[in-house]
Protein backbone atom coordinates (compact mmCIF):
# COMPACT_ATOMS: atom_id res chain seq x y z
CA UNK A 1 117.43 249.58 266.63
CA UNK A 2 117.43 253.36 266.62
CA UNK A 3 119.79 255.02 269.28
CA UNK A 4 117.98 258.06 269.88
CA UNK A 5 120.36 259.08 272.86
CA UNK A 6 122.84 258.98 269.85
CA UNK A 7 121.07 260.61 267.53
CA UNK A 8 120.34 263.75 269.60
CA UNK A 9 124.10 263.60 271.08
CA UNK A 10 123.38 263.36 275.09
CA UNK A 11 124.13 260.24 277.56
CA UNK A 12 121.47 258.17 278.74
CA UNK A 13 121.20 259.81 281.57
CA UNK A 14 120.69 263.10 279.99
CA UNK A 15 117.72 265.44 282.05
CA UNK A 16 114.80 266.60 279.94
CA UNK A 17 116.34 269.89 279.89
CA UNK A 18 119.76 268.36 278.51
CA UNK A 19 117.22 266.81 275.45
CA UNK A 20 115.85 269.22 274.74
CA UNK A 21 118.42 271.49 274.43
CA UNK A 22 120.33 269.01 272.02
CA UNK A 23 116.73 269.04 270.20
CA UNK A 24 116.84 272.82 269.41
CA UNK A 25 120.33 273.04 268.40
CA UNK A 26 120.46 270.08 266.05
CA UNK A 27 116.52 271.54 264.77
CA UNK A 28 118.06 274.86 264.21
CA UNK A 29 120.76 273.27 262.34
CA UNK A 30 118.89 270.84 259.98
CA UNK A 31 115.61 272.45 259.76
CA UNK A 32 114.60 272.56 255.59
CA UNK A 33 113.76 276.10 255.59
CA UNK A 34 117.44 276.84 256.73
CA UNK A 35 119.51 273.47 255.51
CA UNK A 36 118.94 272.68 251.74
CA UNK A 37 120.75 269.60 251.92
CA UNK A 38 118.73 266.55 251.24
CA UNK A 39 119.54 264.57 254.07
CA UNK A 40 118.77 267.45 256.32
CA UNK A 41 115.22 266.44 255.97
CA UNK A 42 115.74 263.01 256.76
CA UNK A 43 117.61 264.04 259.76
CA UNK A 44 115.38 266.76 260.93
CA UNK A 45 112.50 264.21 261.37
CA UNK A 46 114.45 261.77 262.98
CA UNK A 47 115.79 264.26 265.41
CA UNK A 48 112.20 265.15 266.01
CA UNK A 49 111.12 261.29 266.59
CA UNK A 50 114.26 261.39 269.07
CA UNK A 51 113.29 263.72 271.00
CA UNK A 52 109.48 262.96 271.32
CA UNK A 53 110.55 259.56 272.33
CA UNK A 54 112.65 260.76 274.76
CA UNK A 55 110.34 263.46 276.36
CA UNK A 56 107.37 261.04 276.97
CA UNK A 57 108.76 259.61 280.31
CA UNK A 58 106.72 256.62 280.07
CA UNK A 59 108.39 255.83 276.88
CA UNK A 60 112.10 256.29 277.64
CA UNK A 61 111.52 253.81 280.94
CA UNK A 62 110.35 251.32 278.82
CA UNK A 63 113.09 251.99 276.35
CA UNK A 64 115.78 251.87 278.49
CA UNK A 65 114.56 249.22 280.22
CA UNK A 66 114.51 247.23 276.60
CA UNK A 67 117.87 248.88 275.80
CA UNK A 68 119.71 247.28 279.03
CA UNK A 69 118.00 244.26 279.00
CA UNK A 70 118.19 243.31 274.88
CA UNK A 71 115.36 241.30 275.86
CA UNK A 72 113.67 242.01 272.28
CA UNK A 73 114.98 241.34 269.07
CA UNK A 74 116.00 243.60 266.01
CA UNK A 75 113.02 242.20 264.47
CA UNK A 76 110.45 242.94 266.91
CA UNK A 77 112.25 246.60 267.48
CA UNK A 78 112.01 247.21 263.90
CA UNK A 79 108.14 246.77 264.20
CA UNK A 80 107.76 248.88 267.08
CA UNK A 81 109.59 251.68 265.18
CA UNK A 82 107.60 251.19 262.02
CA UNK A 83 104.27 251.94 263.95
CA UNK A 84 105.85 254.99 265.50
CA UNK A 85 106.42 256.33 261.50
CA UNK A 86 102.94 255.52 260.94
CA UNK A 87 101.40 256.44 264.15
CA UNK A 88 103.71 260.32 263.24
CA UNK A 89 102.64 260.11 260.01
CA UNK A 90 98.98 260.40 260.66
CA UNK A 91 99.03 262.86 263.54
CA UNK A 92 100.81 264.82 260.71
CA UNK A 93 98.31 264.18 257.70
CA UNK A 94 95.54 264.95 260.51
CA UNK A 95 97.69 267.90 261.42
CA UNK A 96 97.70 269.04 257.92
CA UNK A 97 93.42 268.28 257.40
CA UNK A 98 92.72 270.29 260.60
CA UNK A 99 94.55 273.05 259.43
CA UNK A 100 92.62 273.09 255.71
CA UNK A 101 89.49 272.88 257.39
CA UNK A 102 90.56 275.55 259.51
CA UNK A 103 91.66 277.77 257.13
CA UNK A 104 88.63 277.47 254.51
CA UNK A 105 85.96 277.95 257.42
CA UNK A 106 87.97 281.16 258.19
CA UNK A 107 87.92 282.14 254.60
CA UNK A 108 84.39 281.67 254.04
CA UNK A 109 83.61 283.57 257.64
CA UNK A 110 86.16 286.79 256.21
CA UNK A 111 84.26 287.03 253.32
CA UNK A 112 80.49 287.18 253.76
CA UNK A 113 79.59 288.79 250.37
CA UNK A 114 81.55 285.78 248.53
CA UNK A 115 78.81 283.45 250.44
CA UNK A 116 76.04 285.55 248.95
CA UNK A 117 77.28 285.93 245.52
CA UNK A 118 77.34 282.08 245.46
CA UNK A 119 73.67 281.54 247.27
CA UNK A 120 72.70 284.19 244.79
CA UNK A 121 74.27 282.07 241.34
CA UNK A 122 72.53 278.95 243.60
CA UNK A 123 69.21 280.19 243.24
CA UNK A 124 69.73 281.62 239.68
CA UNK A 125 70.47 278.19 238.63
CA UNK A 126 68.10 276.24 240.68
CA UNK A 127 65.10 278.77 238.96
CA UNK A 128 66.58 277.72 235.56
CA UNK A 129 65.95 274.00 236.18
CA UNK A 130 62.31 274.78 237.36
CA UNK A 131 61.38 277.04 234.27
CA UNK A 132 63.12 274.08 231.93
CA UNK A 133 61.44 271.67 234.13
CA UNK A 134 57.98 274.05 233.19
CA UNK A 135 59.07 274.07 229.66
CA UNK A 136 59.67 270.59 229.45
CA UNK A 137 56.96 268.78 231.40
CA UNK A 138 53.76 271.17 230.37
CA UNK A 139 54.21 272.07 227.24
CA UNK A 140 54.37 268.32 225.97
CA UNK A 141 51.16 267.51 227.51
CA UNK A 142 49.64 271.23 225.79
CA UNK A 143 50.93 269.96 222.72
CA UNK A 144 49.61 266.65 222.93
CA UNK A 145 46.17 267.86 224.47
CA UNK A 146 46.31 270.35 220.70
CA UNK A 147 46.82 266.95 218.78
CA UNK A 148 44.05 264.82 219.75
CA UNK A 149 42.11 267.17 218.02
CA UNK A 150 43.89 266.08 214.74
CA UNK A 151 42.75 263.30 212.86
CA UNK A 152 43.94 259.86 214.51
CA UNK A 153 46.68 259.34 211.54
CA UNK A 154 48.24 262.79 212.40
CA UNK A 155 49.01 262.65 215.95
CA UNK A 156 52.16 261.56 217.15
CA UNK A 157 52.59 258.66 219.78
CA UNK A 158 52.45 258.95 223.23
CA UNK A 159 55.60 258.35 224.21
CA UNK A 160 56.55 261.41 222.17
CA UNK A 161 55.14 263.40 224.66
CA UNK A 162 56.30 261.06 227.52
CA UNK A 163 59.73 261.69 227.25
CA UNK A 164 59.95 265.36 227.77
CA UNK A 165 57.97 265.05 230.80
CA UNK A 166 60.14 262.58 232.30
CA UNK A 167 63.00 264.51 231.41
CA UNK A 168 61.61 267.58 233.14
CA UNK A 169 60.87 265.87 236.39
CA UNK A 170 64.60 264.96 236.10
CA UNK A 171 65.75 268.69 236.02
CA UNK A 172 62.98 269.07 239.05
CA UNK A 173 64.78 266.59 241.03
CA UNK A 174 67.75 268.10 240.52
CA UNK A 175 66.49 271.43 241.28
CA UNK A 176 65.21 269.78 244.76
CA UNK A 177 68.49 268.00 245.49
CA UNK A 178 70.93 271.24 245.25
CA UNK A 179 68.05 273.82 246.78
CA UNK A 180 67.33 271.61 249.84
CA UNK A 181 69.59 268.49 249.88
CA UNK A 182 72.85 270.18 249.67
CA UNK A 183 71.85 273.86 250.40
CA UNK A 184 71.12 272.38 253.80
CA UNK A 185 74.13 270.13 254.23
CA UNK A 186 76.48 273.48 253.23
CA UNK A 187 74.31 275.58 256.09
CA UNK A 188 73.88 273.43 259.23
């Protein structure tokens, strides 16, 4: 089990004051952007799980409590310690998501001609798929309408002119998915 009183260099009886004053000397000292060693890392977050440990009042009863008593074993210590990681871990990954978010929603709100360019290339592309679906999906059925004028061993099959068609109505669903469908979703 993790002394945390140890690793932030007060007694037990330390005040929060006394904690965190250890905190910000020993962070000052092993923080990464000022300590290159590699351990300092390693340290620096430990320091940090240290002292949030110790600052949550509720926590440091229960520890010291578990600490005098050595009612629980290594074991069941090691567990509890494990979770912590985990539990830091994602407040950090969250942390880190938050602040993407953040900082693309800001971007896109600086920059209000960037938005247009790219609802202007949206529509320029979404008319393409409508004149192909056009191109593809009537002119088949113009073509095929011009053929059953021919003699019955000239024309071409059916399906012939089938598969365009479908093809187009491919490119019109497309079209419909990216102009409303996601259009939509990008501008609640």
């Amino acid at each position: 089990m993790k002394n945390y009183y140890q690793i932030l260099g007060v007694e037990r009886s330390a005040t929060q004051h006394e904690v965190r004053k250890a905190y910000r000397t020993l962070a000052k000292q092993l923080h990464p952007d000022v300590n290159s060693n590699e351990n300092a890392r390693t340290k620096f977050i430990e320091v940090h799980q240290a002292y949030e440990f110790l600052m949550d009042e509720a926590q440091r009863r229960n520890y010291d409590k578990l600490v005098s008593e050595e009612r629980i074993s290594q074991e069941e210590l090691d567990k509890r310690e494990l979770i912590y990681k985990l539990w830091v871990e994602h407040q950090q990954r969250q942390a880190v998501r938050r602040t993407a978010m953040e900082s693309y929603h800001l971007a896109e709100e600086r920059n209000p001609f960037e938005k247009k360019f790219w609802t202007g290339i949206n529509l320029v592309y979404n008319i393409l798929f409508l004149i192909l679906f056009v191109y593809m999906t009537i002119l088949p059925w113009v073509n095929y309408a011009n053929e059953l004028e021919l003699q019955p061993d000239k024309q071409r099959h059916f399906i012939y002119f089938l598969m365009p068609s479908l093809t187009g109505c491919l490119f019109l669903g497309y079209a419909y998915y990216h102009w409303f469908i996601v259009r939509d979703e990008n501008n609640p």
